[in-house]
N, C-alpha and C. Protein backbone atom coordinates (compact mmCIF):
# COMPACT_ATOMS: atom_id res chain seq x y z
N UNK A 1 61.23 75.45 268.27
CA UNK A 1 61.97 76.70 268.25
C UNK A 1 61.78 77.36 266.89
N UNK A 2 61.79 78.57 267.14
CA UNK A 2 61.83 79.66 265.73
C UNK A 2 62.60 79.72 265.09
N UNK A 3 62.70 79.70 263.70
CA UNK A 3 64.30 80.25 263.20
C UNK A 3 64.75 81.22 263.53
N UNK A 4 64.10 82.84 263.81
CA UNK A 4 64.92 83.52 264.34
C UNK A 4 65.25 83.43 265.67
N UNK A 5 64.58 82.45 266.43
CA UNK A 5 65.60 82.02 267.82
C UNK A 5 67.12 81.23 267.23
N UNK A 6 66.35 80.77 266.70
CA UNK A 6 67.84 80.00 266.35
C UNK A 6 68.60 80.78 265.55
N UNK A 7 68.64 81.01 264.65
CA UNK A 7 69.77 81.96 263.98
C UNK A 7 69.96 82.87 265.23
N UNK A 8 69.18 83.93 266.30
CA UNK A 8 69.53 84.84 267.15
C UNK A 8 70.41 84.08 267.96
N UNK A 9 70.39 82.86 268.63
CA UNK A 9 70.59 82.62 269.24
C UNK A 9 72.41 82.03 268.96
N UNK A 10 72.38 81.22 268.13
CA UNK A 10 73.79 81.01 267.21
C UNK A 10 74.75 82.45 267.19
N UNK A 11 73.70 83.21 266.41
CA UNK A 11 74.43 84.55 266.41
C UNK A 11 75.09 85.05 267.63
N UNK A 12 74.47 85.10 268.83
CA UNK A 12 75.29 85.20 269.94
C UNK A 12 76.07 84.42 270.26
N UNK A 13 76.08 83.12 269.98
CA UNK A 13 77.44 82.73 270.53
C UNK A 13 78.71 82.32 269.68
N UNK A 14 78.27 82.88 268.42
CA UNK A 14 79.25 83.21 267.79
C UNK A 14 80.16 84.50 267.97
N UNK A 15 79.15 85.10 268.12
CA UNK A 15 79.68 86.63 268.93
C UNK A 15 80.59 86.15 269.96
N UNK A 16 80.47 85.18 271.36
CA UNK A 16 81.08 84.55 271.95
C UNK A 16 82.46 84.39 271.49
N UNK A 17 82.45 82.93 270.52
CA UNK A 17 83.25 82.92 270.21
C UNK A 17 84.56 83.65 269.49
N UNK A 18 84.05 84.83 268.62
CA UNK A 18 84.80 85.60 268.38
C UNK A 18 85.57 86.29 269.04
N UNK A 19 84.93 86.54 270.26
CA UNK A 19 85.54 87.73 271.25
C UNK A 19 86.56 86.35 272.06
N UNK A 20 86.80 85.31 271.85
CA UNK A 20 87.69 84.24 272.38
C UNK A 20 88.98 84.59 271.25
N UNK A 21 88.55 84.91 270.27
CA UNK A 21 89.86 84.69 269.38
C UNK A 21 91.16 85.54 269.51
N UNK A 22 91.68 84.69 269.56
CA UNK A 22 93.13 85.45 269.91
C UNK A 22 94.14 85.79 268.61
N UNK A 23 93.58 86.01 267.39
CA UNK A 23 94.08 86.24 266.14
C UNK A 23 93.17 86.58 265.13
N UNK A 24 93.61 87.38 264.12
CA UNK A 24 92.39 87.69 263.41
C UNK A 24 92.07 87.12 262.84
N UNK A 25 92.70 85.85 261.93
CA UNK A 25 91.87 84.81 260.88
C UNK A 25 90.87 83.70 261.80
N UNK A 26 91.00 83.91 262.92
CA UNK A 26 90.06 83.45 263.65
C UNK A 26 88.62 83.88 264.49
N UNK A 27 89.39 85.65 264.49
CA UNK A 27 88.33 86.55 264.44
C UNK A 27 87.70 86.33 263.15
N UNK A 28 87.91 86.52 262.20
CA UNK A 28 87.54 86.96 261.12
C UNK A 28 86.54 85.92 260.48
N UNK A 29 86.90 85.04 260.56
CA UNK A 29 86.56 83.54 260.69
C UNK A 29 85.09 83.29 261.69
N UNK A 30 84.85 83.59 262.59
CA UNK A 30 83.80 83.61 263.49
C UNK A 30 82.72 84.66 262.99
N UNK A 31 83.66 85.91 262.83
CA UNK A 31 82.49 86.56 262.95
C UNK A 31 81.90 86.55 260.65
N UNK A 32 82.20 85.64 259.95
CA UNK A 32 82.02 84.96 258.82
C UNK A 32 80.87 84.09 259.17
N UNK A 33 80.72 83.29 260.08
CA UNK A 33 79.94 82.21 260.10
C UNK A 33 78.70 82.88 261.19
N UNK A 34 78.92 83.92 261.71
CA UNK A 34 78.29 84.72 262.66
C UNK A 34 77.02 85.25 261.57
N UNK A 35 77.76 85.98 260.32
CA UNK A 35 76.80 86.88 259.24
C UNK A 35 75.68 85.42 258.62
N UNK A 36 76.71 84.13 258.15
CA UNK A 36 75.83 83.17 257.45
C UNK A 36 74.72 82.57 258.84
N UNK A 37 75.19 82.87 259.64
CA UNK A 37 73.82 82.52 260.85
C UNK A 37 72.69 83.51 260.90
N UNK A 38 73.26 84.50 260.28
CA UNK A 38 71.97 85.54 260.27
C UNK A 38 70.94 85.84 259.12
N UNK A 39 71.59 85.20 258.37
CA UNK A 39 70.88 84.80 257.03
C UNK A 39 71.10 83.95 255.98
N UNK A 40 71.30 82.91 256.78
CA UNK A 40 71.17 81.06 256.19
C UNK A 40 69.66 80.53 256.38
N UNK A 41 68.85 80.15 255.65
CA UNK A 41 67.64 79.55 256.00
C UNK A 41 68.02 78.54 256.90
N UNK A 42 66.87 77.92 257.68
CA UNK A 42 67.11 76.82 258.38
C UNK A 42 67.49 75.80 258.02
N UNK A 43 67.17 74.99 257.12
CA UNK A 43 67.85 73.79 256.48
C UNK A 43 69.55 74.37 256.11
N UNK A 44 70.39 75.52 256.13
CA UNK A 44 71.89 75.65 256.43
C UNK A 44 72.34 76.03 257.41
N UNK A 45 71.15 76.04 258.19
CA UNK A 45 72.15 75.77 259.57
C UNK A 45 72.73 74.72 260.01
N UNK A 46 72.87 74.19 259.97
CA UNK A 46 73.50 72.40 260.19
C UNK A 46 74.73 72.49 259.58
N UNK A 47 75.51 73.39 258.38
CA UNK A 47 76.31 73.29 257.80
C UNK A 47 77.21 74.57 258.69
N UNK A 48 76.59 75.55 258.98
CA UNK A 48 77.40 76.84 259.43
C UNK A 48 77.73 76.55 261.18
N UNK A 49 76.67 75.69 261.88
CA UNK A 49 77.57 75.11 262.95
C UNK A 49 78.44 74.29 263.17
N UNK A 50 78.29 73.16 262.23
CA UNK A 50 79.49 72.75 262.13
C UNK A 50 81.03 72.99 261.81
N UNK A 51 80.67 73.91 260.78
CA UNK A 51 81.84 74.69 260.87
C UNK A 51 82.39 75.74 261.89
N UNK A 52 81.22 76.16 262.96
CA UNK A 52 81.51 76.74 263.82
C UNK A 52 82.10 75.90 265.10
N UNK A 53 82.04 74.62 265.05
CA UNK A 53 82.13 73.64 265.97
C UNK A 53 83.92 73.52 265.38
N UNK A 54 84.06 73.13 264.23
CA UNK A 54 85.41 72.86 264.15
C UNK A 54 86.49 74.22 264.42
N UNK A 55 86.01 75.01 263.86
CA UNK A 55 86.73 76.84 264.26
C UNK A 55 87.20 76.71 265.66
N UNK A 56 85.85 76.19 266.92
CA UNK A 56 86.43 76.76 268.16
C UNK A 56 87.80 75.40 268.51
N UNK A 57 87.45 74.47 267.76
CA UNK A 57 88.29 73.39 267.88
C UNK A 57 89.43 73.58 267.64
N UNK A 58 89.75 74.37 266.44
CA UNK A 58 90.86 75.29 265.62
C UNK A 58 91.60 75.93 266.80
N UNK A 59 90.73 76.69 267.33
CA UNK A 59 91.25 77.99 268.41
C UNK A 59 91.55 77.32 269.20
N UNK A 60 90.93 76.05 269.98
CA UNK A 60 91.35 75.86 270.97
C UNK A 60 92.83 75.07 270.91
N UNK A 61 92.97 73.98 270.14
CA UNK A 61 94.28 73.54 269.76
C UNK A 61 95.46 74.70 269.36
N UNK A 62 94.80 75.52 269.25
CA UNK A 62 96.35 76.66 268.61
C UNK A 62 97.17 77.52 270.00
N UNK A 63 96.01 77.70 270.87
CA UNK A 63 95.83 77.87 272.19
C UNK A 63 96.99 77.20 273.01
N UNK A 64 96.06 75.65 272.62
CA UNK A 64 97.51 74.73 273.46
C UNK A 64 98.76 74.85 273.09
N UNK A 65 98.52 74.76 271.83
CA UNK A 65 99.93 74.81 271.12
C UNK A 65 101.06 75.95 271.69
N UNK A 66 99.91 77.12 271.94
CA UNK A 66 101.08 78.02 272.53
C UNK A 66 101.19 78.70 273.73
N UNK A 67 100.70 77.14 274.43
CA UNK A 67 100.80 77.48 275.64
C UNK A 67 99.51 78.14 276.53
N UNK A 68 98.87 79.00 275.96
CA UNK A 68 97.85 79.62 276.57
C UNK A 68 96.68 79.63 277.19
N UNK A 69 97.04 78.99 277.71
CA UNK A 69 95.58 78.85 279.01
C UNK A 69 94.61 79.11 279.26
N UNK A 70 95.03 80.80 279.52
CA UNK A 70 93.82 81.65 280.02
C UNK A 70 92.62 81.56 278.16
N UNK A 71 93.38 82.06 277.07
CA UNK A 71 92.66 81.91 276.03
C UNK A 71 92.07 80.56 275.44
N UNK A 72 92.67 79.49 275.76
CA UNK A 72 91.93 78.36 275.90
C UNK A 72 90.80 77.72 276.84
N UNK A 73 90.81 77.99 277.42
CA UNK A 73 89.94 77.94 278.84
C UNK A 73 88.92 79.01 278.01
N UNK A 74 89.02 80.16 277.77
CA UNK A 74 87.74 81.03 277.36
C UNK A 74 87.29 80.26 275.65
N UNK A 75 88.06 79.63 274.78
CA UNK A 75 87.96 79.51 273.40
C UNK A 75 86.55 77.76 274.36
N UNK A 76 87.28 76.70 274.77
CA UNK A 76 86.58 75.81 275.22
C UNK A 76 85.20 75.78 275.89
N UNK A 77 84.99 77.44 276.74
CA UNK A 77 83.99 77.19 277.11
C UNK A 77 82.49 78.08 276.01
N UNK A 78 83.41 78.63 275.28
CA UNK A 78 82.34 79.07 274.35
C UNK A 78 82.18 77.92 273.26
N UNK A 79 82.91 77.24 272.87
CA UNK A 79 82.78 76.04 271.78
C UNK A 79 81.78 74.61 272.84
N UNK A 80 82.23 75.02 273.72
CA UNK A 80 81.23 73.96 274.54
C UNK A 80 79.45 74.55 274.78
N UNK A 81 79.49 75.82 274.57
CA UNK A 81 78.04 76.45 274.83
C UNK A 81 77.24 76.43 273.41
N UNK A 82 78.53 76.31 272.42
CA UNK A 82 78.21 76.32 271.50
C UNK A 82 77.77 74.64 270.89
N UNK A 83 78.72 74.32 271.34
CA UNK A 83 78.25 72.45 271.01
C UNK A 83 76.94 71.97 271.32
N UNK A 84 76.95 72.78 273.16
CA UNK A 84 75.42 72.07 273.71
C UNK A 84 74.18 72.52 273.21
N UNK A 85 74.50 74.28 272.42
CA UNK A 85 73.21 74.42 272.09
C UNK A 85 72.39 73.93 270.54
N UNK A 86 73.94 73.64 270.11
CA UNK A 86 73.53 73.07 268.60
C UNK A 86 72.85 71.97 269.03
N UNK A 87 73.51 71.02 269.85
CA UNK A 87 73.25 69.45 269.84
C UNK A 87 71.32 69.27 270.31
N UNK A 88 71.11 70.47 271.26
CA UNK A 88 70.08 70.48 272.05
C UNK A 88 69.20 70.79 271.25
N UNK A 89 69.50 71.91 270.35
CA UNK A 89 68.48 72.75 268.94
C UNK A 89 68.53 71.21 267.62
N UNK A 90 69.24 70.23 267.39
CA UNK A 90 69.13 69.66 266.52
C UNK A 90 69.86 70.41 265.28
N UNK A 91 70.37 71.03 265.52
CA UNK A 91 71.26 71.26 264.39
C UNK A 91 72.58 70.49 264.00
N UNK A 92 73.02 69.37 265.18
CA UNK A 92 74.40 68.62 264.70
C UNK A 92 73.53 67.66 264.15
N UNK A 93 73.94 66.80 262.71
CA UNK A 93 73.79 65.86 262.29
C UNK A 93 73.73 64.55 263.09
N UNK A 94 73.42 63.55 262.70
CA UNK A 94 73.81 62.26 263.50
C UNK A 94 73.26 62.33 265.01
N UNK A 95 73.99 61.34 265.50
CA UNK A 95 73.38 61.34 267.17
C UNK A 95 74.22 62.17 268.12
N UNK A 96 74.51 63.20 267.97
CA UNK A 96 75.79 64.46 268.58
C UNK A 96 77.10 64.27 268.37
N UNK A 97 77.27 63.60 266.93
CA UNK A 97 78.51 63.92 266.74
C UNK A 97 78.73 64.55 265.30
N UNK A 98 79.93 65.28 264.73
CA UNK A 98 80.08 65.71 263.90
C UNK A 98 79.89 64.62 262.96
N UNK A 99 79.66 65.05 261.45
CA UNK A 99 79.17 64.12 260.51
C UNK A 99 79.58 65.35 259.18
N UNK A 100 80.59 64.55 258.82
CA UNK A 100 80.74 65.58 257.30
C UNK A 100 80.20 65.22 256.25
């Protein structure tokens, strides 16, 4: 894969994820790691998905917390599109799991 597939491709589903957020430090927050996907060399990408991996994790627990369903259900399935495509591109560390 290309880097600009990959950064393009991140970039969209960060876009994803943003449009899940149901608050702005979480907007704000996405679409942060959205800009460093668009111009992080490849060797930092590994660092800006992961942090994008824990964000939707963020959203989705705050979600539960308050109850919300419908926005959890949308925060989970973009952090999951987002998980599979990191894990699939080689951008998660380790053998698919987070690694700080």
């Amino acid at each position: 894969m290309t880097q600009q597939y990959l950064a393009g491709e991140l970039s969209l589903l960060l876009a994803q994820l943003r449009a899940a957020a149901t608050d702005e430090t979480h907007a704000c927050g996405a679409a942060q790691l959205r800009r460093e996907a668009e111009t992080t060399p490849l060797p930092g990408l590994p660092a800006v998905v992961t942090r994008a991996v824990l964000l939707a994790d963020a959203m989705c627990w705050d979600s539960i917390a308050r109850g919300d369903v419908s926005a959890f259900s949308r925060q989970a399935a973009a952090g999951a599109a987002l998980y599979e495509f990191a894990l699939c591109a080689g951008l998660l560390r380790g053998s698919g799991r987070l690694s700080g």
